[in-house]
N, C-alpha and C. Protein backbone atom coordinates (compact mmCIF):
# COMPACT_ATOMS: atom_id res chain seq x y z
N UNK A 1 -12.33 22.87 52.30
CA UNK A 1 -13.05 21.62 52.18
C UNK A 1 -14.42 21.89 51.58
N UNK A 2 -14.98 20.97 50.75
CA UNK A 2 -15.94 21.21 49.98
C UNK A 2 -17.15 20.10 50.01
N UNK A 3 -18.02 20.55 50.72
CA UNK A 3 -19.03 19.76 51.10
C UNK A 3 -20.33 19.83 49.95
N UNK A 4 -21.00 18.99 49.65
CA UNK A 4 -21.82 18.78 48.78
C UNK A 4 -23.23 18.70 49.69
N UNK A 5 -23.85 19.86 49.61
CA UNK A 5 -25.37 19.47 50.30
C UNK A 5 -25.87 18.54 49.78
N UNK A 6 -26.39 18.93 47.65
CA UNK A 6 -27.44 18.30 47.09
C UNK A 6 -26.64 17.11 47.01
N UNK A 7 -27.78 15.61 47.14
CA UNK A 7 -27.06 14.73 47.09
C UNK A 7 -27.05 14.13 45.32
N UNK A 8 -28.30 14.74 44.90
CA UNK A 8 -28.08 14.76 43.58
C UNK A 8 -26.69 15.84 42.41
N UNK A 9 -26.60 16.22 42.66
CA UNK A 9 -25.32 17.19 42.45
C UNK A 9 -23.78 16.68 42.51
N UNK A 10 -23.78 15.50 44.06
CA UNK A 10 -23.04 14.63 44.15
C UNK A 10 -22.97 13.19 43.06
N UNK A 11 -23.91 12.64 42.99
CA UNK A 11 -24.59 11.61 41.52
C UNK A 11 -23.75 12.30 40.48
N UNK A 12 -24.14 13.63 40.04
CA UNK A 12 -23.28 14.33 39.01
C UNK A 12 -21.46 14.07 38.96
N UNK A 13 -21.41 14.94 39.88
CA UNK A 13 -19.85 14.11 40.25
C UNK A 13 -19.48 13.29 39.95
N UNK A 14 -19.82 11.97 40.64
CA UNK A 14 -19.24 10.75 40.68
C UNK A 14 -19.28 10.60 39.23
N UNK A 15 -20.93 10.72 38.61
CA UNK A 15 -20.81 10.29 37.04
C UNK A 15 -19.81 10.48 36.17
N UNK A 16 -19.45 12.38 36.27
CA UNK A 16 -18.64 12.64 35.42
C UNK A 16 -17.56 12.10 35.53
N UNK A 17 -16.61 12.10 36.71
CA UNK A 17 -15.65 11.76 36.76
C UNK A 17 -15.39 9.89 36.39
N UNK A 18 -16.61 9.28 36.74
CA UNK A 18 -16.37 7.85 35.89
C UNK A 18 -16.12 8.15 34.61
N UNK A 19 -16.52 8.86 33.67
CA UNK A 19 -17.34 8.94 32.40
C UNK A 19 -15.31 9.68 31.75
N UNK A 20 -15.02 10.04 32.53
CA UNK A 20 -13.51 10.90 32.16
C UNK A 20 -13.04 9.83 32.55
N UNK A 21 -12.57 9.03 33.36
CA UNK A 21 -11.52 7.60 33.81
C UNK A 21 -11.76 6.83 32.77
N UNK A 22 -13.13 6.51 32.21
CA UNK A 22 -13.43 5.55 31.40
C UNK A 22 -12.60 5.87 29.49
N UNK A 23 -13.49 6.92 29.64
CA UNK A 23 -12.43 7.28 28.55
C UNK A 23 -11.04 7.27 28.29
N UNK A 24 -10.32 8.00 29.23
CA UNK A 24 -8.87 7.81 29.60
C UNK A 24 -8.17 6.71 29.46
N UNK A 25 -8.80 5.53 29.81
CA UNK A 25 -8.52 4.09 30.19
C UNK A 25 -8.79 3.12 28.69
N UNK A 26 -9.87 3.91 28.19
CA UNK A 26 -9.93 3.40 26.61
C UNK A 26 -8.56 3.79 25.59
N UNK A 27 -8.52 4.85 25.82
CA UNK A 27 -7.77 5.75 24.90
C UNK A 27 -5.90 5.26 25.51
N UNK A 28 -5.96 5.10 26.65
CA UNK A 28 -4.47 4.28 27.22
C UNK A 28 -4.57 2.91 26.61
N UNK A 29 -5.88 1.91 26.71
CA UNK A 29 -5.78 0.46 26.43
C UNK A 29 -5.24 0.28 24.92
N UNK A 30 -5.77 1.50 23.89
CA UNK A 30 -5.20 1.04 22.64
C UNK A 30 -3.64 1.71 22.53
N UNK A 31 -3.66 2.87 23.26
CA UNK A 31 -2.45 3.20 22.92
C UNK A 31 -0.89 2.13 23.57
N UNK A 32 -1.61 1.39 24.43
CA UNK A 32 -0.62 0.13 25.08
C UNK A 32 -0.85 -1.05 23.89
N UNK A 33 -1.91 -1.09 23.78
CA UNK A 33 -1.57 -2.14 22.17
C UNK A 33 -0.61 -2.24 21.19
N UNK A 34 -1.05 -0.87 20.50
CA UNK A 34 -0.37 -0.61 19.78
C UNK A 34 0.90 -0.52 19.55
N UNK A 35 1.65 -0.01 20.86
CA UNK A 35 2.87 -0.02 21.54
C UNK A 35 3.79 -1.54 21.75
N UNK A 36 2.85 -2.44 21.97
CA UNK A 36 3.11 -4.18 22.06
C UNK A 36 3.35 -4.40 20.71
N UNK A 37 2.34 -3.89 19.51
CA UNK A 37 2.60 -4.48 17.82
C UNK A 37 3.79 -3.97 17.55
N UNK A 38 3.97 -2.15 18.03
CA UNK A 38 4.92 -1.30 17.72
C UNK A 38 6.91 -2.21 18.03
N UNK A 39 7.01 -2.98 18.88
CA UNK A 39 7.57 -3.74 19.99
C UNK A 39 7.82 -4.80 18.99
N UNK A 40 6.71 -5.69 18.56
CA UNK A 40 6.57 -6.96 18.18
C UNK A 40 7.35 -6.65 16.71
N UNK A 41 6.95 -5.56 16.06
CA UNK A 41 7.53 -4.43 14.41
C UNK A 41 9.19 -4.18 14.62
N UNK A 42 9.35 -4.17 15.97
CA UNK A 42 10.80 -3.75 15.73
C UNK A 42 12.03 -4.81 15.94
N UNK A 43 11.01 -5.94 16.33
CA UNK A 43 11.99 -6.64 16.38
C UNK A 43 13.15 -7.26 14.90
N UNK A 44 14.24 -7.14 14.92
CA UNK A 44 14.82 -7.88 13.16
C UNK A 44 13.90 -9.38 12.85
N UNK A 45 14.52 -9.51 12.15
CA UNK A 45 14.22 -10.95 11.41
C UNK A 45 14.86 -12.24 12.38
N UNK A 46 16.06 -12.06 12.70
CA UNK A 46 16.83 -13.10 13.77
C UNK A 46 15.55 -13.36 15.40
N UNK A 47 15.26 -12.44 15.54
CA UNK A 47 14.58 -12.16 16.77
C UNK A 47 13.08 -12.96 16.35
N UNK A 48 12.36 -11.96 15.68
CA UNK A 48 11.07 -12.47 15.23
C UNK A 48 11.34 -13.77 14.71
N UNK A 49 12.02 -14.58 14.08
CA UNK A 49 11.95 -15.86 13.47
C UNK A 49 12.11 -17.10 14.62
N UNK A 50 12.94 -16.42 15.90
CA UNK A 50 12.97 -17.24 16.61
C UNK A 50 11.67 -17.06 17.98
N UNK A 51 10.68 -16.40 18.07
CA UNK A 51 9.85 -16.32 18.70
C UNK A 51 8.75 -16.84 18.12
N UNK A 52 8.40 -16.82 16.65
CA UNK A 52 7.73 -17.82 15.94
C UNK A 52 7.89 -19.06 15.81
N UNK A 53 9.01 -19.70 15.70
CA UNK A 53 9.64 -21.06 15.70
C UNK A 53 9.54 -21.71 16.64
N UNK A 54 9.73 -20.72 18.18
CA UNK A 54 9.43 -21.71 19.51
C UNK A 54 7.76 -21.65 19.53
N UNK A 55 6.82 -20.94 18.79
CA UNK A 55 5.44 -21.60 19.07
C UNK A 55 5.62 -22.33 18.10
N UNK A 56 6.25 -22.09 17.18
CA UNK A 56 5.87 -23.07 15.64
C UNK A 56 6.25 -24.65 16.07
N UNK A 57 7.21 -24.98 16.73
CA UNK A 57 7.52 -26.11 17.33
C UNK A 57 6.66 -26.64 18.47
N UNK A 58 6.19 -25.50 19.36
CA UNK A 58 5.62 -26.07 20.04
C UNK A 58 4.33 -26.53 19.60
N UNK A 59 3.45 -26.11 18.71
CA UNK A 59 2.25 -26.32 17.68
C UNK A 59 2.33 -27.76 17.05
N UNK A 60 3.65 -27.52 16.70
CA UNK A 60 3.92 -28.95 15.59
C UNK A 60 4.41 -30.24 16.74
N UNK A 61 4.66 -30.44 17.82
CA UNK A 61 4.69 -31.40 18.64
C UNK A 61 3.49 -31.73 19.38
N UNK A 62 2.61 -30.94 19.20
CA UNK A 62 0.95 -31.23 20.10
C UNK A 62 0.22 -32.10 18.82
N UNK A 63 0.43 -31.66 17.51
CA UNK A 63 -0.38 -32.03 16.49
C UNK A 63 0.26 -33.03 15.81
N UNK A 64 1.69 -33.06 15.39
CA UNK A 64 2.19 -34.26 14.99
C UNK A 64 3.24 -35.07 15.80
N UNK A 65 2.56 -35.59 17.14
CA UNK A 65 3.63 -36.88 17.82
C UNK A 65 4.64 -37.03 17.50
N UNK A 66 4.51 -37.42 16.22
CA UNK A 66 5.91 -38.54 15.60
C UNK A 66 6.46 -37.45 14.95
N UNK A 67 6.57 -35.98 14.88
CA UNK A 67 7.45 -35.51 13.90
C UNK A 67 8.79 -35.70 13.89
N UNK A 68 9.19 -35.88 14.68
CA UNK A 68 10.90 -36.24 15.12
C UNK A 68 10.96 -37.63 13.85
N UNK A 69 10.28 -38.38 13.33
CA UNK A 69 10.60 -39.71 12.83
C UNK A 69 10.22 -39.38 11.26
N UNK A 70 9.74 -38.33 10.98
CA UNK A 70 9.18 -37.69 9.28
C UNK A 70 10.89 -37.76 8.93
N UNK A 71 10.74 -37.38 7.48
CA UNK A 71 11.88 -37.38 6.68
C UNK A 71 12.20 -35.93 6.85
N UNK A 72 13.73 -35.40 6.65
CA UNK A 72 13.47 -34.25 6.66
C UNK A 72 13.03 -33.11 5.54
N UNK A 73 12.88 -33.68 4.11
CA UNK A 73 12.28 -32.83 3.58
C UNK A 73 10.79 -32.83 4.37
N UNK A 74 9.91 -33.87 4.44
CA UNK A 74 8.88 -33.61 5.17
C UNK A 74 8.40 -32.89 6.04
N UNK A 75 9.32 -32.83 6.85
CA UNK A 75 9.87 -31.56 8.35
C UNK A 75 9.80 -30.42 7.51
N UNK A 76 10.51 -30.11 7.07
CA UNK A 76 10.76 -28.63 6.37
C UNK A 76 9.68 -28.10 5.52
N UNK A 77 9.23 -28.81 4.95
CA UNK A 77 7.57 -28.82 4.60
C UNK A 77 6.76 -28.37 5.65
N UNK A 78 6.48 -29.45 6.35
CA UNK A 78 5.51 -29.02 7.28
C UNK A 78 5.56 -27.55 8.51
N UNK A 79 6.92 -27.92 8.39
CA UNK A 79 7.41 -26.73 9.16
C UNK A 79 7.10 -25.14 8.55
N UNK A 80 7.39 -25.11 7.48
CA UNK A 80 7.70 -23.58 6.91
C UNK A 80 5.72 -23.32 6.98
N UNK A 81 4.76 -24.11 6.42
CA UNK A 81 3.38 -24.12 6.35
C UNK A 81 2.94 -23.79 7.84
N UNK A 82 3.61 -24.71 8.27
CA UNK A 82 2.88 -24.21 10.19
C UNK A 82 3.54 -22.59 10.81
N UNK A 83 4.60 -22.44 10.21
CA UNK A 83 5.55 -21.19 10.86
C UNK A 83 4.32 -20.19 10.59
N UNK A 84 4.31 -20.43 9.00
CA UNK A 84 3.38 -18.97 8.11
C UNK A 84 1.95 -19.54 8.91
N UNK A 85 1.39 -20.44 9.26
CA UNK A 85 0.54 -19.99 10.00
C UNK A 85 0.66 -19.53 11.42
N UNK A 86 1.05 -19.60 11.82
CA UNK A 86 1.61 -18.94 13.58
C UNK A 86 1.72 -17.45 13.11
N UNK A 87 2.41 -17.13 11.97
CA UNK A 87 2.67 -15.88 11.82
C UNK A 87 1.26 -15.18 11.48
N UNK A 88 0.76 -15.74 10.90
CA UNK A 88 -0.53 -14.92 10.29
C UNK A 88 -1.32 -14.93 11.27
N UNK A 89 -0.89 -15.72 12.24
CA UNK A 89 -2.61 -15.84 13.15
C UNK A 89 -2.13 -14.94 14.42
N UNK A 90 -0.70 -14.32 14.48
CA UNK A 90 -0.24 -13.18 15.60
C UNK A 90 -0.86 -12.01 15.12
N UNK A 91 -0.52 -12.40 13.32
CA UNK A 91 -1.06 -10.57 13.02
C UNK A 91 -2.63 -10.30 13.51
N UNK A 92 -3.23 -11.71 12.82
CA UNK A 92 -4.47 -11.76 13.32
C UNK A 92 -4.86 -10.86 14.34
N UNK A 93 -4.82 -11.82 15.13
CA UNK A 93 -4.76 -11.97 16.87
C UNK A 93 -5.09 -10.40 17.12
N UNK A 94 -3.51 -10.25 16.73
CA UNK A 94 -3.07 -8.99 17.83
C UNK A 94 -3.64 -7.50 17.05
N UNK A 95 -4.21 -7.49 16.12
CA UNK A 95 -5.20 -6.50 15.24
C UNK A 95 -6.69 -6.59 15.98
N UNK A 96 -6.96 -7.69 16.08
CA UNK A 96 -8.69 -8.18 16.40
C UNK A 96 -8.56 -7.41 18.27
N UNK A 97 -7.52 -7.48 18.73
CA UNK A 97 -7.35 -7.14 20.05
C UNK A 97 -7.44 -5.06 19.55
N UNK A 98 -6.78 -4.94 18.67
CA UNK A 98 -6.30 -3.40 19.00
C UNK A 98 -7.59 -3.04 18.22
N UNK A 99 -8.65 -4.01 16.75
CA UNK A 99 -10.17 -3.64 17.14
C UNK A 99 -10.65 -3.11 17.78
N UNK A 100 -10.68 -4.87 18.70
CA UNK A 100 -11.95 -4.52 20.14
C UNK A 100 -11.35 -3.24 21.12
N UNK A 101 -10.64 -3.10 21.50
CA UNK A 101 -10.28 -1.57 22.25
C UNK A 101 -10.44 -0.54 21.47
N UNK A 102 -10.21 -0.72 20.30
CA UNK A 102 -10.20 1.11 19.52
C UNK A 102 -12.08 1.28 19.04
N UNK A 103 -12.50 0.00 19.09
CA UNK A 103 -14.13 -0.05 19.23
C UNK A 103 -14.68 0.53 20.51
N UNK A 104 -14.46 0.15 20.99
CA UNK A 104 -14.74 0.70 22.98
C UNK A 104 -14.34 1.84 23.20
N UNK A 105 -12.79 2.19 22.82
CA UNK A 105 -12.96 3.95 22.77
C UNK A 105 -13.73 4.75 22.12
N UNK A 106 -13.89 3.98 20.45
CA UNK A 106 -14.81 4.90 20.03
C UNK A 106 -16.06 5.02 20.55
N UNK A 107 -16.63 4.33 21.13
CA UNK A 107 -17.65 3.59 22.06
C UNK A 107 -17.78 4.85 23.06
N UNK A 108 -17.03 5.15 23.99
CA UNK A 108 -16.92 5.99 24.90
C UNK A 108 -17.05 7.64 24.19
N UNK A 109 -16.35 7.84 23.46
CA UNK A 109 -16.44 9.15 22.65
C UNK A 109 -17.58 9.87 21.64
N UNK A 110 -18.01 8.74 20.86
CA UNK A 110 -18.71 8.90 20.13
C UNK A 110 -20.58 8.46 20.19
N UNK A 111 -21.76 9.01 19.80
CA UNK A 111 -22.81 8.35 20.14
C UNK A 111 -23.36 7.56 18.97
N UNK A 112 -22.96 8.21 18.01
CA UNK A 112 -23.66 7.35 16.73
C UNK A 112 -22.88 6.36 16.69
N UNK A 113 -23.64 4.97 15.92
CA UNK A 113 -22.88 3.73 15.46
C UNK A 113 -21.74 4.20 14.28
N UNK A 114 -22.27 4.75 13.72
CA UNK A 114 -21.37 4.79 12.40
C UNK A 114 -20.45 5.40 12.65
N UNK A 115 -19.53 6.52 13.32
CA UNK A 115 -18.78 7.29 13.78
C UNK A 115 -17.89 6.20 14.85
N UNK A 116 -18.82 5.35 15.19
CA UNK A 116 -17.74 4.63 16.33
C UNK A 116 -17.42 3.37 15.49
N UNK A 117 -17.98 2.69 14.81
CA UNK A 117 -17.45 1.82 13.68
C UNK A 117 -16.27 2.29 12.64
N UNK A 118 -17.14 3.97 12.05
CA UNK A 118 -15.90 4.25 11.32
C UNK A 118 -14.34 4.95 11.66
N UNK A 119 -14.75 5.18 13.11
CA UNK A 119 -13.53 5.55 13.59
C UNK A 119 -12.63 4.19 14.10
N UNK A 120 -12.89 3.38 14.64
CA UNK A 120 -12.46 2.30 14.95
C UNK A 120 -11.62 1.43 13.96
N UNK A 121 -12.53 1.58 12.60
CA UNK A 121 -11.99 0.68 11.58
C UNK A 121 -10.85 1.80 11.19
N UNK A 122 -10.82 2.71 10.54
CA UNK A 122 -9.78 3.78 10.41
C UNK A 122 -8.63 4.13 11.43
N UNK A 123 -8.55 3.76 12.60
CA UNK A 123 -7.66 3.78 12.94
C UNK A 123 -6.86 2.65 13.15
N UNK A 124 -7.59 1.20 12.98
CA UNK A 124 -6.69 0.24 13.43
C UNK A 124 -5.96 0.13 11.80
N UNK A 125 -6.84 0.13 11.15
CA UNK A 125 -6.22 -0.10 9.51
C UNK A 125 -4.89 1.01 9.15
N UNK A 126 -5.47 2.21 9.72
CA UNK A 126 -4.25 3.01 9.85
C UNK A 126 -3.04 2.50 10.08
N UNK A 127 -3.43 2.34 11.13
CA UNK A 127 -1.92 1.90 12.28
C UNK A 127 -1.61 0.42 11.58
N UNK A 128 -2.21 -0.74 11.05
CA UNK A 128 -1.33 -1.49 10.14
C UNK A 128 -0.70 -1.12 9.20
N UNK A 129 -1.30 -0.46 8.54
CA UNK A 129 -0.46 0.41 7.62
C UNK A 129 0.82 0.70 7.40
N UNK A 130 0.87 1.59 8.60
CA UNK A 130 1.71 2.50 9.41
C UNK A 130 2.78 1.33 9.94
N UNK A 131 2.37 0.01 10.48
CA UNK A 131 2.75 -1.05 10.83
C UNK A 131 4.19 -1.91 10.18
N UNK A 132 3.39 -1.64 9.13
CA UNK A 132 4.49 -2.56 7.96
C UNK A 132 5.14 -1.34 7.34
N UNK A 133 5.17 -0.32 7.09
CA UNK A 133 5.93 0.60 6.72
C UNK A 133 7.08 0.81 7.55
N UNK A 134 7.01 1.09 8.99
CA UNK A 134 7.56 0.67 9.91
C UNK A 134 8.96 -0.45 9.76
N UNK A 135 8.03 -1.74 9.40
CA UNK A 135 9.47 -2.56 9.48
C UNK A 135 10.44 -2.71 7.87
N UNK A 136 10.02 -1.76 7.12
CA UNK A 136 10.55 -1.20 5.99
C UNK A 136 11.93 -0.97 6.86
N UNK A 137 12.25 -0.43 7.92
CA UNK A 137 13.38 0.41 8.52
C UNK A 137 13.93 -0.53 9.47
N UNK A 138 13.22 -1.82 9.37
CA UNK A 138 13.55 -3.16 10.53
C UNK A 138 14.77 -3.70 9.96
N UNK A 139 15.86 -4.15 10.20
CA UNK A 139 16.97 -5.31 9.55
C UNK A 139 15.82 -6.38 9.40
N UNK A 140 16.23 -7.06 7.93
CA UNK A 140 15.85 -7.90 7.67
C UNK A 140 13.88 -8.57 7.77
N UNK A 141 13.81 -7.34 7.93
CA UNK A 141 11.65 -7.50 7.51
C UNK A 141 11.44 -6.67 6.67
N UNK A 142 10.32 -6.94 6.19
CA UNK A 142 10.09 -6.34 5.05
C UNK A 142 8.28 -5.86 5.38
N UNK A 143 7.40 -4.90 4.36
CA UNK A 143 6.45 -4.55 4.69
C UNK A 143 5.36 -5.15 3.09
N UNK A 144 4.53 -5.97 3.62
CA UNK A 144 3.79 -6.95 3.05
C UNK A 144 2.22 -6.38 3.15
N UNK A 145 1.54 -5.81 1.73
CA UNK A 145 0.09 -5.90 1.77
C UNK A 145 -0.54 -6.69 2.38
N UNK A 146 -0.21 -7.93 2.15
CA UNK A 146 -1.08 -8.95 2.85
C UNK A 146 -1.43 -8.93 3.79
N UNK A 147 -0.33 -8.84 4.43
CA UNK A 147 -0.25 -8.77 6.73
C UNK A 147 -1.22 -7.62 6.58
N UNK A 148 -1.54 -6.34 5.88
CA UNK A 148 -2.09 -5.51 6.09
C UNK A 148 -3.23 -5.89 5.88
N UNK A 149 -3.88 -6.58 5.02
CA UNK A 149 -5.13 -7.45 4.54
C UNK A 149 -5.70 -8.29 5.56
N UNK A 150 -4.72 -9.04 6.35
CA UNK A 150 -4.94 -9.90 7.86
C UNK A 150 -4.94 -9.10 8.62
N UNK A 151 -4.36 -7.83 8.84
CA UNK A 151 -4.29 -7.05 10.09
C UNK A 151 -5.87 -6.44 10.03
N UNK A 152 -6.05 -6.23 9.03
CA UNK A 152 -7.59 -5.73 8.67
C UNK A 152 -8.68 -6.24 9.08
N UNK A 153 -8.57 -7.53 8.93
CA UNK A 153 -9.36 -8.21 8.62
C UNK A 153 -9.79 -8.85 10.06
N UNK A 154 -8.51 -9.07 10.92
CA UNK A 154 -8.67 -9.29 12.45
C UNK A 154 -9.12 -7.71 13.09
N UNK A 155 -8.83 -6.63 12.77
CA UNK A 155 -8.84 -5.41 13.26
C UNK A 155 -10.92 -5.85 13.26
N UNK A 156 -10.98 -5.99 12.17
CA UNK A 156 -12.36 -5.92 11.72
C UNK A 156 -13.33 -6.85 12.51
N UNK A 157 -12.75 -8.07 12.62
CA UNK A 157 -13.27 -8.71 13.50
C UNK A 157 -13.24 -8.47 15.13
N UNK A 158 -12.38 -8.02 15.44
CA UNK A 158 -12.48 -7.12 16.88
C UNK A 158 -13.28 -6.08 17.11
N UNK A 159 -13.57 -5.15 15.99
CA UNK A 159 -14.44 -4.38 16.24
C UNK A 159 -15.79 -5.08 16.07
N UNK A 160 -15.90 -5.93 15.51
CA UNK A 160 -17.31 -6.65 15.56
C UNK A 160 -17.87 -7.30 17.05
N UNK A 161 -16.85 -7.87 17.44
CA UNK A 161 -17.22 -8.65 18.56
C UNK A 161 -17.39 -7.28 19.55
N UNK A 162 -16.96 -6.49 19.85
CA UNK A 162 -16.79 -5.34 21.13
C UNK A 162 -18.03 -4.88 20.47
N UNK A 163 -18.83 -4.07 19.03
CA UNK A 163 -20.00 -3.91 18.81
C UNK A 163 -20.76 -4.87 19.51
N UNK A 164 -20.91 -6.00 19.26
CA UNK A 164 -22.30 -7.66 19.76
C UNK A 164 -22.31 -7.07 21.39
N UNK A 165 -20.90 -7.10 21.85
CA UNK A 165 -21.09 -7.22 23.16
C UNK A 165 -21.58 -5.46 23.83
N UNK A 166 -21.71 -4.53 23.11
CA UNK A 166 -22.00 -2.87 23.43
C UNK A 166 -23.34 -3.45 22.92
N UNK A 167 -23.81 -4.11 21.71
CA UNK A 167 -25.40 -3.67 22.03
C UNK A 167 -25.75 -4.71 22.78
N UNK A 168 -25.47 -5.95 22.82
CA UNK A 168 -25.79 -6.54 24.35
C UNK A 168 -26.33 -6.20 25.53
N UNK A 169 -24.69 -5.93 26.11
CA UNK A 169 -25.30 -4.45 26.88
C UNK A 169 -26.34 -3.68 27.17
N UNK A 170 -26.38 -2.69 25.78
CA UNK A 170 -27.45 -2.14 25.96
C UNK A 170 -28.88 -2.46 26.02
N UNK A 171 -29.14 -3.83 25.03
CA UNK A 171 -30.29 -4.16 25.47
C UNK A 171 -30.50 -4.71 26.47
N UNK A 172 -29.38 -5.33 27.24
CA UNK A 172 -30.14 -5.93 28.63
C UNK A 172 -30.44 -5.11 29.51
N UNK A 173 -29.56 -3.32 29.10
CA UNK A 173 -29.62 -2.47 30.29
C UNK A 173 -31.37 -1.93 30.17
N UNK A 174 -31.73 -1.66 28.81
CA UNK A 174 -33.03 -1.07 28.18
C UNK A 174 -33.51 -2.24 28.98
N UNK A 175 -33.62 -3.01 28.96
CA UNK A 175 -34.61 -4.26 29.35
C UNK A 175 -34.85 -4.26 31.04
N UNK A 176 -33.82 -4.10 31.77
CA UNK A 176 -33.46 -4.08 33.08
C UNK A 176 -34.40 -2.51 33.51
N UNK A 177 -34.24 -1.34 33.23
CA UNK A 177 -35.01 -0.48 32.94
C UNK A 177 -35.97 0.24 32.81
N UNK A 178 -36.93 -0.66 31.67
CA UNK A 178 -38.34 -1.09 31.43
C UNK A 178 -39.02 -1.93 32.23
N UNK A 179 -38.02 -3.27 33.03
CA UNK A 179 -38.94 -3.70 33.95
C UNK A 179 -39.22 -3.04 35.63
N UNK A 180 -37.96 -2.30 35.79
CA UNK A 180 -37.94 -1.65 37.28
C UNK A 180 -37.33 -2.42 37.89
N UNK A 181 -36.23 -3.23 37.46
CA UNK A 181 -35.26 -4.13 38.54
C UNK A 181 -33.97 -2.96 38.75
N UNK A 182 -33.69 -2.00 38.02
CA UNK A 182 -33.16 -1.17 38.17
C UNK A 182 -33.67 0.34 38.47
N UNK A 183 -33.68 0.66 39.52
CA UNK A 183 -33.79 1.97 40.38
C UNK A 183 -32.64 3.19 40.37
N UNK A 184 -32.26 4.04 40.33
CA UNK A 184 -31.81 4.99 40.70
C UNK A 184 -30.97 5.28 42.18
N UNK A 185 -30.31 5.09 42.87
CA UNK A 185 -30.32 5.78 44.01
C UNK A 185 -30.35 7.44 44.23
N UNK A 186 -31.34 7.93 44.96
CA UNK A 186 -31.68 9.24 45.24
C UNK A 186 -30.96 9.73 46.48
């Protein structure tokens, strides 16, 4: 059994071992992301078309009431325009998410801004990449620059927002700090 006299020595401890969980927990959060897109990539075309269609329907009955009474070229119109947006706004979405986490790991790992920006952006862009190449080997999907252009582009915006909210942070912590509302325990 291992008793800790200094109680400062103990402070050490606890720190490090937060400072290793935290990391760990970054570096698991994107690798579970990624794993969900990886998931979302393998599904065929039969699968994915019908998981888009039940939001795409459900989208198009909140916004147009009466669609049941449109003509059906009209329907099919409106429909295929709303699908491709549902679709673009998952790639979105779900890039801006694997961002903000691969921002926060880099966050944890790295001290300079630029190293945690440029690692962040490089790996999510990677992994779209990597993404649509992927469903190259899917039945019936295919692998589209574009989605990679949106995956980017949400990737990009995730890492932005997790940056606002890290220097946030930090300035309220600097601020908290400087005035002495925050102490130490000894």
């Amino acid at each position: 059994m291992c008793i800790i006299k200094r109680r400062q020595g103990e402070i050490r401890i606890k720190k490090t071992f937060f400072r290793i969980f935290i990391k760990s927990f970054s570096i698991a959060m994107v690798v579970f992301c990624m794993g969900v897109i990886f998931n979302f990539s393998s599904q065929h075309s039969v699968e994915s078309s019908e998981l888009s269609g039940g939001i795409t329907n459900k989208v198009i009955s909140v916004a147009f009431p009466n669609y049941k009474n449109w003509s059906g070229t009209a329907q099919r119109d409106v429909y295929k325009v709303i699908e491709k947006i549902v679709r673009k706004s998952a790639h979105f979405s779900i890039y801006c998410l694997l961002g903000f986490l691969s921002m926060f790991a880099a966050y944890c790992f790295f001290s300079k801004r630029v190293l945690q920006l440029g690692t962040s952006l490089l790996v999510s862009v990677a992994y779209a990449a990597s993404d649509e190449m992927h469903q190259l080997f899917v039945p019936g999907r295919s692998a589209e620059f574009g989605d990679v252009l949106i995956d980017s582009l949400g990737a990009l915006l995730g890492i932005i927002i997790m940056w606002m909210i890290l220097a946030i942070a930090r300035n309220l912590y600097q601020r908290i700090t400087k005035t002495g509302l925050y102490a130490e325990r000894t």
